[in-house]
C-alpha atoms as a PDB file:
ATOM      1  CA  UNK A   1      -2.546 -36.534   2.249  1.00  0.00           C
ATOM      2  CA  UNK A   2      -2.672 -33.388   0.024  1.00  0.00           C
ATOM      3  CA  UNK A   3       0.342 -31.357   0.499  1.00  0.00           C
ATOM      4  CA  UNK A   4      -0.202 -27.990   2.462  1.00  0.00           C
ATOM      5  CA  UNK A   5      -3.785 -30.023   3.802  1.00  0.00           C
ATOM      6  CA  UNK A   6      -6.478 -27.003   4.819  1.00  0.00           C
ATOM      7  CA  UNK A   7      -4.213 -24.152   3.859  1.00  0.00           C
ATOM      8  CA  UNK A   8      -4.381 -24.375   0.125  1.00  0.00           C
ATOM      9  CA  UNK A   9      -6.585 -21.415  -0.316  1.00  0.00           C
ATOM     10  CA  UNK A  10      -3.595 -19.734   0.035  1.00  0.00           C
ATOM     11  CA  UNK A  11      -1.756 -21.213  -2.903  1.00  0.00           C
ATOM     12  CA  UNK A  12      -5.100 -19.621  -5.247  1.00  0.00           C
ATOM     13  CA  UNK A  13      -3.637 -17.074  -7.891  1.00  0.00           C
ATOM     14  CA  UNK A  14      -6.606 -15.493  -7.857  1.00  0.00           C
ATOM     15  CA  UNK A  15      -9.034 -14.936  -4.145  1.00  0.00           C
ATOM     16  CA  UNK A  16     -13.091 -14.313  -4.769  1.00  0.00           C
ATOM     17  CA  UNK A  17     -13.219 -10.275  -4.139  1.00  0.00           C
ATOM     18  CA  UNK A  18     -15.788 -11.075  -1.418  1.00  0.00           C
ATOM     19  CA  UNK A  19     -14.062 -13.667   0.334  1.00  0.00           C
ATOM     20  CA  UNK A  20     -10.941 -10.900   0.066  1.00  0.00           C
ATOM     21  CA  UNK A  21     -13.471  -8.260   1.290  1.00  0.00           C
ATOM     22  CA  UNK A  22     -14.482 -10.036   4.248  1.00  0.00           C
ATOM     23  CA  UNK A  23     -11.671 -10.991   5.596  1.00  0.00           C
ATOM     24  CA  UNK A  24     -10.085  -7.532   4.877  1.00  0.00           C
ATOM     25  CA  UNK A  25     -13.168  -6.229   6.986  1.00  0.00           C
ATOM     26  CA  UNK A  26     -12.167  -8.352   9.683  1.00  0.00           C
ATOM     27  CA  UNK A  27      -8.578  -7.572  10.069  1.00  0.00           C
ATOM     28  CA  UNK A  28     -10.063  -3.169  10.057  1.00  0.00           C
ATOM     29  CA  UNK A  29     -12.388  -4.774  12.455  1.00  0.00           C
ATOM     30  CA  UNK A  30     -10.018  -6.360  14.856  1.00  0.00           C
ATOM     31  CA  UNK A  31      -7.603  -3.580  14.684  1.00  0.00           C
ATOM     32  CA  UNK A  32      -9.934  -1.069  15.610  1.00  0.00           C
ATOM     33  CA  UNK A  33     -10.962  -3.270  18.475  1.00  0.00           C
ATOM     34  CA  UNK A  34      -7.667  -4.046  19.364  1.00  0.00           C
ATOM     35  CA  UNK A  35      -5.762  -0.337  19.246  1.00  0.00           C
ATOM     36  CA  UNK A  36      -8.288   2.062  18.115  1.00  0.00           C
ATOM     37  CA  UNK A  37      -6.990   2.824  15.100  1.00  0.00           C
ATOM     38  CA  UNK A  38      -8.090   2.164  11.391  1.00  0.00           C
ATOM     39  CA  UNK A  39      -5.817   0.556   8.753  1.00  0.00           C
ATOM     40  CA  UNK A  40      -4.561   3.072   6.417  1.00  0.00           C
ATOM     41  CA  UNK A  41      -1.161   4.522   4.960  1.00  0.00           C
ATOM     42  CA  UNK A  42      -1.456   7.851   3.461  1.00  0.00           C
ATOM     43  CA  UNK A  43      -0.229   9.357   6.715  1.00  0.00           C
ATOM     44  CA  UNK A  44       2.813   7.078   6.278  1.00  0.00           C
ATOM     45  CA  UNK A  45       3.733   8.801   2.828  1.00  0.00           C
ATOM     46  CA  UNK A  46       3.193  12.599   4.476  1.00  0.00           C
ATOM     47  CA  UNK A  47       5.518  11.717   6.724  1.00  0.00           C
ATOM     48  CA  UNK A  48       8.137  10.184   4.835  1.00  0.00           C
ATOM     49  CA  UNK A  49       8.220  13.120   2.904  1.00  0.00           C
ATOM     50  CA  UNK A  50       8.857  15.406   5.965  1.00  0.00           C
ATOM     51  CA  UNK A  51      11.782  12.954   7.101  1.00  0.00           C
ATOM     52  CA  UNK A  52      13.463  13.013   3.760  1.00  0.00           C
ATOM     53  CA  UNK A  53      13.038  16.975   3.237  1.00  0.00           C
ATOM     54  CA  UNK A  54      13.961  17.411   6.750  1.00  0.00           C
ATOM     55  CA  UNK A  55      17.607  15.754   5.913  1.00  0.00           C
ATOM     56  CA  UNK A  56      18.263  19.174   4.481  1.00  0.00           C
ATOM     57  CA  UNK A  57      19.337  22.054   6.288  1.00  0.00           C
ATOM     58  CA  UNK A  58      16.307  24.530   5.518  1.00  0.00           C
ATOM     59  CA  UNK A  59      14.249  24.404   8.459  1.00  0.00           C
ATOM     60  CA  UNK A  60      11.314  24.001   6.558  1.00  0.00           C
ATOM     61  CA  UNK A  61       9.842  21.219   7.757  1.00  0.00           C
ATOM     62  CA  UNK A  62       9.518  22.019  10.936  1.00  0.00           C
ATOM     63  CA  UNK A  63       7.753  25.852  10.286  1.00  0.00           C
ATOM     64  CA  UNK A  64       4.739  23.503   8.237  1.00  0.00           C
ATOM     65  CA  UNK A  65       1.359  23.121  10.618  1.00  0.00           C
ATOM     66  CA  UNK A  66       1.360  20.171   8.573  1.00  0.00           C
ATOM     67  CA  UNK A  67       4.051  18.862  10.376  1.00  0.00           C
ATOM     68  CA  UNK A  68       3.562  20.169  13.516  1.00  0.00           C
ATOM     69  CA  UNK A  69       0.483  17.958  13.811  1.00  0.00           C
ATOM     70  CA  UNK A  70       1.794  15.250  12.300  1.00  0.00           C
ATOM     71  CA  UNK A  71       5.766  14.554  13.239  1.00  0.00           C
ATOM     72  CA  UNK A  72       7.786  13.115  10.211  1.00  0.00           C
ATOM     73  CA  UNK A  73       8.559   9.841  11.737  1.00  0.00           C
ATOM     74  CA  UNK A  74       8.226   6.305  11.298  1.00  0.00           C
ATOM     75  CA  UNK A  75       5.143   4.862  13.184  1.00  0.00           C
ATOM     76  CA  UNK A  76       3.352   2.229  13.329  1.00  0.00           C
ATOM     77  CA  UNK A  77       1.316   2.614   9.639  1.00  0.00           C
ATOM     78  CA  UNK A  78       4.970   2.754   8.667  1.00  0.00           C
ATOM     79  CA  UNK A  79       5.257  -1.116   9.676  1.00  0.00           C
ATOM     80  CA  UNK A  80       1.664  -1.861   8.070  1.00  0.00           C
ATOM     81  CA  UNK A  81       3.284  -0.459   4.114  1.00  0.00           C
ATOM     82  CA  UNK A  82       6.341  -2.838   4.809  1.00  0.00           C
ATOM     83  CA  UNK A  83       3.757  -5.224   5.866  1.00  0.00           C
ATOM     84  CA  UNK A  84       1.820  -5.387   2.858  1.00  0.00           C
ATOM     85  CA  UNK A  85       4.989  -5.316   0.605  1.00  0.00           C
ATOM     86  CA  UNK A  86       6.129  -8.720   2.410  1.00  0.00           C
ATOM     87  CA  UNK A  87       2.493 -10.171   2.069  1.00  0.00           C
ATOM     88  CA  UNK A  88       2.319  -9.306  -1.371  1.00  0.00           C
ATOM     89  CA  UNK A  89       5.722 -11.193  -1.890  1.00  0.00           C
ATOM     90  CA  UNK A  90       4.399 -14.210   0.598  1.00  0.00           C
ATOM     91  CA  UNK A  91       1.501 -14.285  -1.490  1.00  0.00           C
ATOM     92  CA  UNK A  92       2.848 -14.029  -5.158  1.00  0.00           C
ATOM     93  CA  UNK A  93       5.150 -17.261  -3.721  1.00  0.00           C
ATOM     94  CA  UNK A  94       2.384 -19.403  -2.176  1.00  0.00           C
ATOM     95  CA  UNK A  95       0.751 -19.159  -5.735  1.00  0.00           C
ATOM     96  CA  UNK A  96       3.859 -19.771  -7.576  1.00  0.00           C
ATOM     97  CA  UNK A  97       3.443 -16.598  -9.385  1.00  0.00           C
ATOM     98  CA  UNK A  98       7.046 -16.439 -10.052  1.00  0.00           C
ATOM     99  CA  UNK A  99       6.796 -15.044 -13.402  1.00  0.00           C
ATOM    100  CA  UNK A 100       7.367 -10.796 -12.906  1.00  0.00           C
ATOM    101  CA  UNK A 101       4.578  -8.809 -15.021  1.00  0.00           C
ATOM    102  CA  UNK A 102       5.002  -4.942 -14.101  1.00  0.00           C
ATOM    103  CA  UNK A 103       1.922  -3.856 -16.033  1.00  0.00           C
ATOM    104  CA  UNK A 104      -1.383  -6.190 -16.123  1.00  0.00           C
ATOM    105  CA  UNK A 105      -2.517  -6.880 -20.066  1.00  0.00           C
ATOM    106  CA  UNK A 106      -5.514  -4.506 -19.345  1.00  0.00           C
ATOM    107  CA  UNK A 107      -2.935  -1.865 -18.973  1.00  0.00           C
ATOM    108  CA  UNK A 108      -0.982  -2.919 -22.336  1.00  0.00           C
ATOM    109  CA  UNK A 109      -4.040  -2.694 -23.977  1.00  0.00           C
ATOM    110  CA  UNK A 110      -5.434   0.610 -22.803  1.00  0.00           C
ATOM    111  CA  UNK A 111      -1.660   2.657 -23.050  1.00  0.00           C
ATOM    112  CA  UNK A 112       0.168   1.050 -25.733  1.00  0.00           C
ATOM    113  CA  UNK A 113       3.841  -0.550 -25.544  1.00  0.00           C
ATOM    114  CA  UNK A 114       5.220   2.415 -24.038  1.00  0.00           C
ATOM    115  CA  UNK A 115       6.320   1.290 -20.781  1.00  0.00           C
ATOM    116  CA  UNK A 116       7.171   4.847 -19.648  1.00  0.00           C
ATOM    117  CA  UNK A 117       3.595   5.808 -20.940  1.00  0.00           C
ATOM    118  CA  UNK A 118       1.781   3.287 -18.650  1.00  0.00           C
ATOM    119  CA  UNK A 119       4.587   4.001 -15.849  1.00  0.00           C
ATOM    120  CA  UNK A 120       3.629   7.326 -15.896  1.00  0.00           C
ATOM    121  CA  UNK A 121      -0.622   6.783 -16.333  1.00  0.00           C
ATOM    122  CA  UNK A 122       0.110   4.749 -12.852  1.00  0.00           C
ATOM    123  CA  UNK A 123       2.082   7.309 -11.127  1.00  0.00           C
ATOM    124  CA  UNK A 124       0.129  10.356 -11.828  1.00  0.00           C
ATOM    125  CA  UNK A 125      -2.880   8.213 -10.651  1.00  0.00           C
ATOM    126  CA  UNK A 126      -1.507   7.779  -7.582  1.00  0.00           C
ATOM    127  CA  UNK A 127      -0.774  10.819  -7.146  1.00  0.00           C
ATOM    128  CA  UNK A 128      -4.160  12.184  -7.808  1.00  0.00           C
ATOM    129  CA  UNK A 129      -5.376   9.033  -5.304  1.00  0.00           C
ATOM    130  CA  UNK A 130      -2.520   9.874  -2.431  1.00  0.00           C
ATOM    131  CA  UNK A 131      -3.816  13.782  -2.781  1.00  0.00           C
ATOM    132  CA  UNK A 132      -7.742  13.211  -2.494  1.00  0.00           C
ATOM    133  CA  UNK A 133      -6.886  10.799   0.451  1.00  0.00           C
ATOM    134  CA  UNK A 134      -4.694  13.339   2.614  1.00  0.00           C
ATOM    135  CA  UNK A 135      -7.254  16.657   1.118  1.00  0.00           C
ATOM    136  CA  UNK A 136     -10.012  14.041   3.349  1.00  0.00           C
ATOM    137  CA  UNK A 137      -7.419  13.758   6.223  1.00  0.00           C
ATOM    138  CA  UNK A 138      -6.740   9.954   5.488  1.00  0.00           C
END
């Protein structure tokens, strides 16, 4: 019998983006159903901020309407981000991706062999992604 039997799909390198898709739409599906809440994270990184710039003694954190809505604390979107770190790590093992590539060879291509160059293409564009999704409240 083939080792790991009906589970192999899980061993692929590489999922079909629709087969990915769906069953992405089914977990936002069932959690909704289930809690009535949809899966996201941007909150998570608001508040995390707050936390750490409430660990000084200013007082600011607590003035911001910002933060008066939303309490710097660690919910439950807290647990989905260390959630998807561990399934990313589950999943780069079940495919035996053990070799580490920080930037993809599109990336190498596009910025050069600067690493700090493509390190800091990917941060600014999460920056400008984390700041369009909390400007449209999530």
């Amino acid at each position: 019998m083939d080792r790991g039997g009906k589970l192999n799909f899980l061993r692929k390198a590489r999922w079909s983006p629709y087969t990915a898709g769906i069953l992405l739409g089914g977990v936002t599906w069932f959690a909704v159903l289930t809690s009535g809440k949809y899966l996201g994270v941007s909150t998570t990184f608001g508040r995390t901020t707050g936390m750490i710039e409430s660990l000084f003694p200013s007082g600011y954190v607590a003035s911001l309407s910002y933060f008066l809505k939303e309490k710097p604390m660690v919910e439950w979107q807290g647990i989905e981000v260390a959630g998807i770190l561990i399934g990313a790590f589950l999943a780069a093992r079940l495919a035996r991706a053990d070799q580490a590539r920080f930037t993809p060879p599109l990336w190498e291509k596009r910025f050069g062999a600067s690493k700090m160059r493509r390190w800091g293409a990917a941060f600014l564009g999460g920056v400008l992604i984390m700041f369009g999704a909390r400007l449209a409240d999530g």
